[in-house]
C-alpha atoms as a PDB file:
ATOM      1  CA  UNK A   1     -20.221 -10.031 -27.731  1.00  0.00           C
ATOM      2  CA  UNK A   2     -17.442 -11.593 -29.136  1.00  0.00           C
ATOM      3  CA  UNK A   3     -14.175 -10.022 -27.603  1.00  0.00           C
ATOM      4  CA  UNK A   4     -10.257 -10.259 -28.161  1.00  0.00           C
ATOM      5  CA  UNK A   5      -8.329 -10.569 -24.707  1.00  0.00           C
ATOM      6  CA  UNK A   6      -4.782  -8.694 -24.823  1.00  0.00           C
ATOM      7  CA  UNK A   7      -2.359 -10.125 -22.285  1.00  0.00           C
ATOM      8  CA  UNK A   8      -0.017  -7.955 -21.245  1.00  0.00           C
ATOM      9  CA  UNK A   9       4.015  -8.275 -19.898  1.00  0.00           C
ATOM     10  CA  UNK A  10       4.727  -9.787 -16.819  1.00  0.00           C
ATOM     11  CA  UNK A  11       5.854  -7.099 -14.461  1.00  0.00           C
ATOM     12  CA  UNK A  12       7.106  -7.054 -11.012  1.00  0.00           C
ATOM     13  CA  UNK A  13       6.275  -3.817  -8.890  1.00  0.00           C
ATOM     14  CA  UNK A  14       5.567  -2.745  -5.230  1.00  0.00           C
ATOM     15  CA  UNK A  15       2.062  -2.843  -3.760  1.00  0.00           C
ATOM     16  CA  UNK A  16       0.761   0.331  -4.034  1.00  0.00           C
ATOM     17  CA  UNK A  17       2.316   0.433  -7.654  1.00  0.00           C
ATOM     18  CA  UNK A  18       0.618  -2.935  -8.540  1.00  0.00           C
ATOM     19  CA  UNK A  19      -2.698  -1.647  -7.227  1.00  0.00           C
ATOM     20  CA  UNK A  20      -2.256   1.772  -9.091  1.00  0.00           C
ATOM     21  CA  UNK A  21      -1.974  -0.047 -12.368  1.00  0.00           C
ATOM     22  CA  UNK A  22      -5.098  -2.394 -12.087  1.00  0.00           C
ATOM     23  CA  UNK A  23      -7.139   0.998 -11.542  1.00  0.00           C
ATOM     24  CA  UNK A  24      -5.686   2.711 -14.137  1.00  0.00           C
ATOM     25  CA  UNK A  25      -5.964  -0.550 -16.518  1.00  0.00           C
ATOM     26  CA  UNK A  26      -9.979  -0.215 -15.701  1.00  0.00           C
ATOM     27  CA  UNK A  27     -10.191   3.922 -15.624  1.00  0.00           C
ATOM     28  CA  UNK A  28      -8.136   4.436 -18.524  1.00  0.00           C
ATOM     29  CA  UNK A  29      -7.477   1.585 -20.902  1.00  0.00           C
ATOM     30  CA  UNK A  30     -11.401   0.251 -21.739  1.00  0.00           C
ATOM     31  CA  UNK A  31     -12.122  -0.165 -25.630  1.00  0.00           C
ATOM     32  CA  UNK A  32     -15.682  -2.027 -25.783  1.00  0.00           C
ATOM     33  CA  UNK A  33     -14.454  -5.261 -27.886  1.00  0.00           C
ATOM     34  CA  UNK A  34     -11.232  -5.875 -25.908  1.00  0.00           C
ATOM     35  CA  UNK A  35     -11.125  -7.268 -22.133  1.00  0.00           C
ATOM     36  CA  UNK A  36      -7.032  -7.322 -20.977  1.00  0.00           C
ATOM     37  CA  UNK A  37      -5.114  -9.766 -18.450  1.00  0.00           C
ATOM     38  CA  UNK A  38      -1.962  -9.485 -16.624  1.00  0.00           C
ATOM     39  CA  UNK A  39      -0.013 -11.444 -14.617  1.00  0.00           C
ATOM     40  CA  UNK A  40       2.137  -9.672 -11.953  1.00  0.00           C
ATOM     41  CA  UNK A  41       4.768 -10.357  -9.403  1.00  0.00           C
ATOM     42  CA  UNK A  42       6.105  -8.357  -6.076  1.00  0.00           C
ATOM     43  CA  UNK A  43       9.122  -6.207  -5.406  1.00  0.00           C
ATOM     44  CA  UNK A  44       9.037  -7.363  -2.112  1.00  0.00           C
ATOM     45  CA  UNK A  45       6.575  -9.132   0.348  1.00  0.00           C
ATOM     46  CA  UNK A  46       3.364  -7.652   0.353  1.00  0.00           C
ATOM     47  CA  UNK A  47      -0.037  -7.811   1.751  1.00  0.00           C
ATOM     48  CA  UNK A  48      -3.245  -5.706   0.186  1.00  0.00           C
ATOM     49  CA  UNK A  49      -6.366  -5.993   1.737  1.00  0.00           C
ATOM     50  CA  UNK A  50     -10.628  -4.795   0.820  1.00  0.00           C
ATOM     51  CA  UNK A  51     -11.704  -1.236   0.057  1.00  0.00           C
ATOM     52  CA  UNK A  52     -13.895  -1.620   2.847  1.00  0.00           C
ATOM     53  CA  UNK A  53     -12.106  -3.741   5.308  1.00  0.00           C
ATOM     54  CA  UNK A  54     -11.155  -1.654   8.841  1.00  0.00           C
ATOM     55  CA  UNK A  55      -7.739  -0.719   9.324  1.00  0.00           C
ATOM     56  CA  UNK A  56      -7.340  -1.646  12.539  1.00  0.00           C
ATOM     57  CA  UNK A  57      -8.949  -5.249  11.571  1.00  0.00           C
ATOM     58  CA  UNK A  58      -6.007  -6.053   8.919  1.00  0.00           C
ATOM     59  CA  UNK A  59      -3.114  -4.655  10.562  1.00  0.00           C
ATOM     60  CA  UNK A  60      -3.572  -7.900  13.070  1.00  0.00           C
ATOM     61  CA  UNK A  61      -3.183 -10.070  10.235  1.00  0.00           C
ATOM     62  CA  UNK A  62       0.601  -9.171   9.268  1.00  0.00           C
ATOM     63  CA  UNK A  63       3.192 -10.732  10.565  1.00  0.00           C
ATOM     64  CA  UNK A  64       4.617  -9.033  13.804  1.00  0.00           C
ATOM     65  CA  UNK A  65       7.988  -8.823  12.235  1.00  0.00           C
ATOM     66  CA  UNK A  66       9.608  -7.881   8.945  1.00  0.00           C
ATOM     67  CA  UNK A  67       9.438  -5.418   6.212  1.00  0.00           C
ATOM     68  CA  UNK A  68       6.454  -6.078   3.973  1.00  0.00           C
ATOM     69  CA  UNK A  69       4.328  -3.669   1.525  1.00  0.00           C
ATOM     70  CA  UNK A  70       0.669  -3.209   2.528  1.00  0.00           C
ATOM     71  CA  UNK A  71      -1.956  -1.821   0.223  1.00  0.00           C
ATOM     72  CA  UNK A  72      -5.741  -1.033   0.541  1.00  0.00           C
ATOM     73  CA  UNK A  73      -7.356  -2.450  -2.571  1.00  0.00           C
ATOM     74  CA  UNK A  74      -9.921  -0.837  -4.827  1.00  0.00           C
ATOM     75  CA  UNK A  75     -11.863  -3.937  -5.013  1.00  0.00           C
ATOM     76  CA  UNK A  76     -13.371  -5.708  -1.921  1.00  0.00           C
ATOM     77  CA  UNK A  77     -12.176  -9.650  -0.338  1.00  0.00           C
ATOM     78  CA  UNK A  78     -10.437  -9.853   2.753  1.00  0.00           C
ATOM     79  CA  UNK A  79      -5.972  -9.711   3.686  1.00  0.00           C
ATOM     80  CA  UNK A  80      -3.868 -11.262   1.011  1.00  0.00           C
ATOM     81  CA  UNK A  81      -1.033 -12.606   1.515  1.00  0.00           C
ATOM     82  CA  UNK A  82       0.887 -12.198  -1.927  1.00  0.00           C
ATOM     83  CA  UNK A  83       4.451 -13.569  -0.188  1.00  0.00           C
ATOM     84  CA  UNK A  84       4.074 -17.364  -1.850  1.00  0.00           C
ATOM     85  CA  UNK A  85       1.187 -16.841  -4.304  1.00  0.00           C
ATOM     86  CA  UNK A  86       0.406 -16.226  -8.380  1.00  0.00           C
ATOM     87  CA  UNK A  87      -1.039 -12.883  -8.720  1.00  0.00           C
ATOM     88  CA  UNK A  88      -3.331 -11.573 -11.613  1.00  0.00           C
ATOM     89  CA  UNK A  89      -5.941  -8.954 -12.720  1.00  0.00           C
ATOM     90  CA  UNK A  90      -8.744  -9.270 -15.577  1.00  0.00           C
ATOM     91  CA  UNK A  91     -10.384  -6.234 -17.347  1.00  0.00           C
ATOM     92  CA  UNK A  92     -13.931  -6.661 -18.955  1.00  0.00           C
ATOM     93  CA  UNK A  93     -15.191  -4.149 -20.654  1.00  0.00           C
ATOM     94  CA  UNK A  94     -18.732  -2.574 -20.241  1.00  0.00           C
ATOM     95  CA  UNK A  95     -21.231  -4.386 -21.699  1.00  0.00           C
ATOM     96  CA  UNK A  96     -19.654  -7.574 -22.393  1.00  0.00           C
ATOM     97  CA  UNK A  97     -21.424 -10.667 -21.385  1.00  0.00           C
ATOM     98  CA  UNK A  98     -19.134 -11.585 -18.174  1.00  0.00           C
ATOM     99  CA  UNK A  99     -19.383  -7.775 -16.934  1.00  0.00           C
ATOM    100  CA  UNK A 100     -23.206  -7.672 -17.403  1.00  0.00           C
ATOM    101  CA  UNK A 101     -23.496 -11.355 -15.323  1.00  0.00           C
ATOM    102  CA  UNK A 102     -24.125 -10.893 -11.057  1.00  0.00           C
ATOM    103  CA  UNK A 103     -20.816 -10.724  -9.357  1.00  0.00           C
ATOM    104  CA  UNK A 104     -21.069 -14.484  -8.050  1.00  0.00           C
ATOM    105  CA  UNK A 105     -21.405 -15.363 -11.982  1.00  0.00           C
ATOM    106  CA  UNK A 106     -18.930 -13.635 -12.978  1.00  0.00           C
ATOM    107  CA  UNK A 107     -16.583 -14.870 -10.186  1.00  0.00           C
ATOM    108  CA  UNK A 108     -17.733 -18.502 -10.868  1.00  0.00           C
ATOM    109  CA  UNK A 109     -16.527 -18.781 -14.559  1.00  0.00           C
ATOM    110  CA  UNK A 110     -13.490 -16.858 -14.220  1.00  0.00           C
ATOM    111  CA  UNK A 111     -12.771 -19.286 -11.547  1.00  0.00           C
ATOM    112  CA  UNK A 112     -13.956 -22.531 -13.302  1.00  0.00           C
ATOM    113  CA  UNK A 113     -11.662 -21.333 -15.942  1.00  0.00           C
ATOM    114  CA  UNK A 114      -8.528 -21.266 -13.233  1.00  0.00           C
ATOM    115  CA  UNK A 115     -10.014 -24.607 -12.207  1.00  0.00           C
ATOM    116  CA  UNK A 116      -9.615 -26.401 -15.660  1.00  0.00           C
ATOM    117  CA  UNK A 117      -6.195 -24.598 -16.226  1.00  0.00           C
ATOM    118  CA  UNK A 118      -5.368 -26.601 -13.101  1.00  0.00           C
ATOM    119  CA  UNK A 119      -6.114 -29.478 -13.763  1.00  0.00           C
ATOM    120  CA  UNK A 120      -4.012 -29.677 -16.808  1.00  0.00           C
ATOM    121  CA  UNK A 121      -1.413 -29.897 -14.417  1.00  0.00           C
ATOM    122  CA  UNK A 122      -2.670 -32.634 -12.244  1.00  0.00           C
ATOM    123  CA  UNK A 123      -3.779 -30.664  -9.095  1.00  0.00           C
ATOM    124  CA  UNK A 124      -7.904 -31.709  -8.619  1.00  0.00           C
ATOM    125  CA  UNK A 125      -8.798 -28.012  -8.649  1.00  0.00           C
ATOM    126  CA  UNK A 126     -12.487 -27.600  -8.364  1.00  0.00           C
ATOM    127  CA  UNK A 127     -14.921 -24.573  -7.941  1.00  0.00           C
ATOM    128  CA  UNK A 128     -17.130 -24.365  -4.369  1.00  0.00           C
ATOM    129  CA  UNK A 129     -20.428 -24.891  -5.085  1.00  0.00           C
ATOM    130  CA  UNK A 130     -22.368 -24.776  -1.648  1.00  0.00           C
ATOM    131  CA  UNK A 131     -22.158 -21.504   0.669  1.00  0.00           C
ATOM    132  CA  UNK A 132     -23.091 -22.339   4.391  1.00  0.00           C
ATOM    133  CA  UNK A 133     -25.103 -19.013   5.278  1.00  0.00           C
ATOM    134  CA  UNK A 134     -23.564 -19.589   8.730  1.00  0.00           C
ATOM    135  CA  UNK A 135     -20.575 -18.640   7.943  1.00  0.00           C
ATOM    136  CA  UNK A 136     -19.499 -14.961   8.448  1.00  0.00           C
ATOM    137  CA  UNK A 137     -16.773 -13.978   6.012  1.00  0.00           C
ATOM    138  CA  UNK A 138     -13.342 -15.190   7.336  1.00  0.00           C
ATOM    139  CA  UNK A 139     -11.850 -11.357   6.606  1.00  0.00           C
ATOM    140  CA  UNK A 140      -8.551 -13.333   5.425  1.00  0.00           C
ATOM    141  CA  UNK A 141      -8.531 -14.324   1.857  1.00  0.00           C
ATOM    142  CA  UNK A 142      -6.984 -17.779   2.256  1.00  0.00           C
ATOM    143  CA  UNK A 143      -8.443 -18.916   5.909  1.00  0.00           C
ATOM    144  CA  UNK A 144     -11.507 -19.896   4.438  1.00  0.00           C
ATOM    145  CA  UNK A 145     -12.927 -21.085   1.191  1.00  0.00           C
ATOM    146  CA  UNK A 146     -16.717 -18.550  -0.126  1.00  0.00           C
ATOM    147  CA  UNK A 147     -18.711 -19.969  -2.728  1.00  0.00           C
ATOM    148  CA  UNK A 148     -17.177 -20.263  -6.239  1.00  0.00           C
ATOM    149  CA  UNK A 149     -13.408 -19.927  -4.529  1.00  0.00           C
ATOM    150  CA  UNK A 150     -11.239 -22.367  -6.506  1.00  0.00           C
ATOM    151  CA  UNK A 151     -10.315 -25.611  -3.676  1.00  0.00           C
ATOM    152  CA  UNK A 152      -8.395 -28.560  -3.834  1.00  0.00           C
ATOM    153  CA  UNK A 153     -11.084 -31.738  -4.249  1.00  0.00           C
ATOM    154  CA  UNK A 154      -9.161 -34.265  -2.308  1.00  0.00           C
ATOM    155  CA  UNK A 155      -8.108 -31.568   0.614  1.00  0.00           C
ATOM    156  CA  UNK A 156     -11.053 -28.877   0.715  1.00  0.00           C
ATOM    157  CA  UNK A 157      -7.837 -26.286   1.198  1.00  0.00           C
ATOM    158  CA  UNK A 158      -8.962 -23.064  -1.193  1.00  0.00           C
ATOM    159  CA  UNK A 159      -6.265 -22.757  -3.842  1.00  0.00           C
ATOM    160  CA  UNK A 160      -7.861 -18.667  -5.170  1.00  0.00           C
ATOM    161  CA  UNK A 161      -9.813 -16.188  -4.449  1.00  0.00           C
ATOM    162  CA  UNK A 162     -10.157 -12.966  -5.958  1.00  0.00           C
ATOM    163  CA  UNK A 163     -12.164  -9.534  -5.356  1.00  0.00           C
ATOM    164  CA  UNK A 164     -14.266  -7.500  -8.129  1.00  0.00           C
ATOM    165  CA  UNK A 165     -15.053  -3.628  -8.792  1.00  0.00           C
ATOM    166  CA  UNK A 166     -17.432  -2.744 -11.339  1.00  0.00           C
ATOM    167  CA  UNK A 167     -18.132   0.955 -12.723  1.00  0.00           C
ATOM    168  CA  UNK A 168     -18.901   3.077 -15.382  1.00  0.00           C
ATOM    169  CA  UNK A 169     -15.991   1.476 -17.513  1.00  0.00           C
ATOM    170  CA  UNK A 170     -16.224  -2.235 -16.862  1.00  0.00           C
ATOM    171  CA  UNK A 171     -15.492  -4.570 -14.142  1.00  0.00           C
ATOM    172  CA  UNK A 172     -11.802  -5.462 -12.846  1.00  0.00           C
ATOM    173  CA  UNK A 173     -11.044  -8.747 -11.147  1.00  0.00           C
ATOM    174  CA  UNK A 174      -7.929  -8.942  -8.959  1.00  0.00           C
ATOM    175  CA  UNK A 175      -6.974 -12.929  -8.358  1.00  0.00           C
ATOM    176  CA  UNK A 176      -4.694 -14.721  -6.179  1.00  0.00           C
ATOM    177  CA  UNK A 177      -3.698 -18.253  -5.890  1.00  0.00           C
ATOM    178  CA  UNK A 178      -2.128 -19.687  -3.213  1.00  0.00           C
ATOM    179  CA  UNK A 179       1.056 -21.755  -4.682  1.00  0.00           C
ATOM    180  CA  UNK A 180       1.121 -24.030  -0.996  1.00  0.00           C
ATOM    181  CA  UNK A 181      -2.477 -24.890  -1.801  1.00  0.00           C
ATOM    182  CA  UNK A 182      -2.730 -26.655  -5.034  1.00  0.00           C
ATOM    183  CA  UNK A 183      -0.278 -29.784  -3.787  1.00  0.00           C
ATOM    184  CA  UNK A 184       1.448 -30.366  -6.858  1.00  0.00           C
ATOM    185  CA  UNK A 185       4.816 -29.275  -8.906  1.00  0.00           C
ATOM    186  CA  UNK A 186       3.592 -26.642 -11.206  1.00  0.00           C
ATOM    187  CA  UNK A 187       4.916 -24.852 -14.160  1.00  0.00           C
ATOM    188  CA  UNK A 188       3.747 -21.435 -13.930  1.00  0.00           C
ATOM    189  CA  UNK A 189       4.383 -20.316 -17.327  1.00  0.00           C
ATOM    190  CA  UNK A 190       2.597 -22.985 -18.737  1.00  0.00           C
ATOM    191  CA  UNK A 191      -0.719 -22.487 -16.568  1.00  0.00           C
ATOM    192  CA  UNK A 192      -0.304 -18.474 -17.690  1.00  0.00           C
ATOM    193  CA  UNK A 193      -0.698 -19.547 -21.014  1.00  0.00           C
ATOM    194  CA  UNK A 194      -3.996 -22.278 -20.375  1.00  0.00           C
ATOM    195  CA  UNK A 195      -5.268 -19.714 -17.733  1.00  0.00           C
ATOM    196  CA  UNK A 196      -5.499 -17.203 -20.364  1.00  0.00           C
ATOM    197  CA  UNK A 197      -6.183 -20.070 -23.535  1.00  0.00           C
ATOM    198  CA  UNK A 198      -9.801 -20.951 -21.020  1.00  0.00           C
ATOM    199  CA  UNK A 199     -10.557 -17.195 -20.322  1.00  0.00           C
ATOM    200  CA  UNK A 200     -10.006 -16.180 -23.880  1.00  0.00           C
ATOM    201  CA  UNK A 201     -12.826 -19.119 -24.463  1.00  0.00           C
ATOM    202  CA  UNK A 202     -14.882 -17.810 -21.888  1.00  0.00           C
ATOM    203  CA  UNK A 203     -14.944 -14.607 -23.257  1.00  0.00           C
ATOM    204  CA  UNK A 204     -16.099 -16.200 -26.981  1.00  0.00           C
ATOM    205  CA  UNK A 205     -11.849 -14.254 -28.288  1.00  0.00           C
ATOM    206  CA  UNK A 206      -8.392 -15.248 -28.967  1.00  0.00           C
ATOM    207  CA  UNK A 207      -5.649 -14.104 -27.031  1.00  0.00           C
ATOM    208  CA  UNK A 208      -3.175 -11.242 -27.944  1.00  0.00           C
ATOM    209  CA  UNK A 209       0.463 -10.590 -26.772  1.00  0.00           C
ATOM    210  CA  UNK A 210       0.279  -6.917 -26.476  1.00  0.00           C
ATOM    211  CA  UNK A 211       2.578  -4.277 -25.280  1.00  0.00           C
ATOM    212  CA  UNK A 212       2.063  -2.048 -22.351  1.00  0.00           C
ATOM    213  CA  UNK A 213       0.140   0.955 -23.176  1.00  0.00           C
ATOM    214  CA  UNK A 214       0.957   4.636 -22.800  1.00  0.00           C
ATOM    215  CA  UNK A 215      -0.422   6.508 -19.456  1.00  0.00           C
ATOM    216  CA  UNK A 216      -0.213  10.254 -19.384  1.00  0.00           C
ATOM    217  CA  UNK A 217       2.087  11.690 -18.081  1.00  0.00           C
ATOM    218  CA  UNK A 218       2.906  10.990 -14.170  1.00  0.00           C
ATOM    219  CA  UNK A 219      -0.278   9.601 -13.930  1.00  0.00           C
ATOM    220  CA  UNK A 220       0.659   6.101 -11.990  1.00  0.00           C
ATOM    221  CA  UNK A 221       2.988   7.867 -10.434  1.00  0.00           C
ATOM    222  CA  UNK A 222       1.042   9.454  -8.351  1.00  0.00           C
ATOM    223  CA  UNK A 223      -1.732   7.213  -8.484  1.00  0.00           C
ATOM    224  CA  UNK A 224       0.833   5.085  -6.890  1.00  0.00           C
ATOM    225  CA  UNK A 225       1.848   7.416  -4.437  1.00  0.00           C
ATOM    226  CA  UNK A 226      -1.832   8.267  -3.628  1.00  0.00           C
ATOM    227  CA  UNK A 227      -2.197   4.460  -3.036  1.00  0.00           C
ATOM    228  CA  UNK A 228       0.785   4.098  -0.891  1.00  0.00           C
ATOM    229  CA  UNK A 229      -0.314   7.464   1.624  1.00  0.00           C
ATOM    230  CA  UNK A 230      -1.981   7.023   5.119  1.00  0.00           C
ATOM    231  CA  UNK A 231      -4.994   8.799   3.679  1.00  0.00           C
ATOM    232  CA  UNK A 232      -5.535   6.027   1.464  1.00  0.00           C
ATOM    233  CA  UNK A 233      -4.533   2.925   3.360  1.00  0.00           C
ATOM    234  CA  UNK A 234      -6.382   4.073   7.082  1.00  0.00           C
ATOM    235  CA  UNK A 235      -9.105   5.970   5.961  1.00  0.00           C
ATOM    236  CA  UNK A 236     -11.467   3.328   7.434  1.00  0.00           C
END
């Protein structure tokens, strides 16, 4: 399936806010020809961290001082740390050709796309392609590099990661890359527009500017504030 890939405004919003509208992106936006990418920035320093990830785990993974935003996710990974990195999400509709692939697929050509967009810009950006079954998951997104995370060739650092949820609507993929990591002077509105240029190719589209659209009413509101509560954030 062929499929047109809207990418949406910029916008800069708190955590739980930020997670509220990637939900409500996959729950409420889906049409079956069109998969949707945004690129988003932070009020103010935040963390989010897996749906399934332990509280008490990720609250030793924030700094001991300072006033940050921390969000459970609705997708899985480990701690982010969004304070110096280029956040994103990706919506696939259900029954495209990237939402029917295994999760590891999926994660490996969204990534290889990344990778080439990268390169562009003179940073050796390259996917992992061994897993060492040794190897527990680090729990912190950028302490260690999984298969098919995005790493820097010369270095080994990882550069992104991301974290998927699939349902009854599509898949959403939440992506992070690690500015520090990739060793080079980027410009960030330039790899936005190759980012989305390799995904829209991936996806077999063309890319369209489109505006935001129209929740009901209240309805990220108190998404958001259900995402920001104690119930949310320490139920595990």
């Amino acid at each position: 399936m062929s499929s047109i890939l809207e990418v949406l405004p910029t916008r800069t919003s708190g955590a739980a806010e930020n997670m509220a509208t990637d939900f409500l992106l996959l729950q409420r936006y889906p049409r079956a020809d069109v998969a949707r990418f945004r690129h988003y920035g932070w009020r103010q320093p935040a963390f989010t961290f897996g749906y399934a990830q332990k509280f008490s785990f990720v609250r030793t993974q924030w700094p001991a001082d300072g006033h940050f935003d921390v969000c459970r996710r609705a997708t899985g990974g480990g701690v982010v740390d969004h304070r110096d990195d280029w956040t994103y999400a990706l919506v696939i509709p259900r029954g495209h050709r990237l939402e029917d692939l295994r999760a590891t697929q999926s994660y490996r050509e969204i990534h290889e796309a990344l990778a080439e967009a990268l390169r562009v810009q003179g940073v050796i950006a390259v996917t992992k392609q061994a897993h060492d079954p040794a190897e527990e998951p680090a729990g912190v997104c950028f302490l260690r590099a999984e298969i098919y995370d995005v790493v820097h060739e010369s270095t080994g650092e990882k550069i992104a990661g991301a974290a998927q949820k699939r349902n009854k609507h599509g898949l959403l993929f939440q992506g992070s890359i690690w500015r520090p990591a990739c060793g080079a002077v980027i410009d960030w509105d330039r790899f936005h527009e190759d980012f989305v240029a390799q995904i829209a190719a991936a996806l077999g589209g063309e890319t369209v500017a489109t505006p935001w659209p129209e929740f009901g009413d209240d309805e990220l509101g108190a998404l958001a504030e259900h995402y920001s509560s104690p119930e949310w954030n320490e139920f595990r």
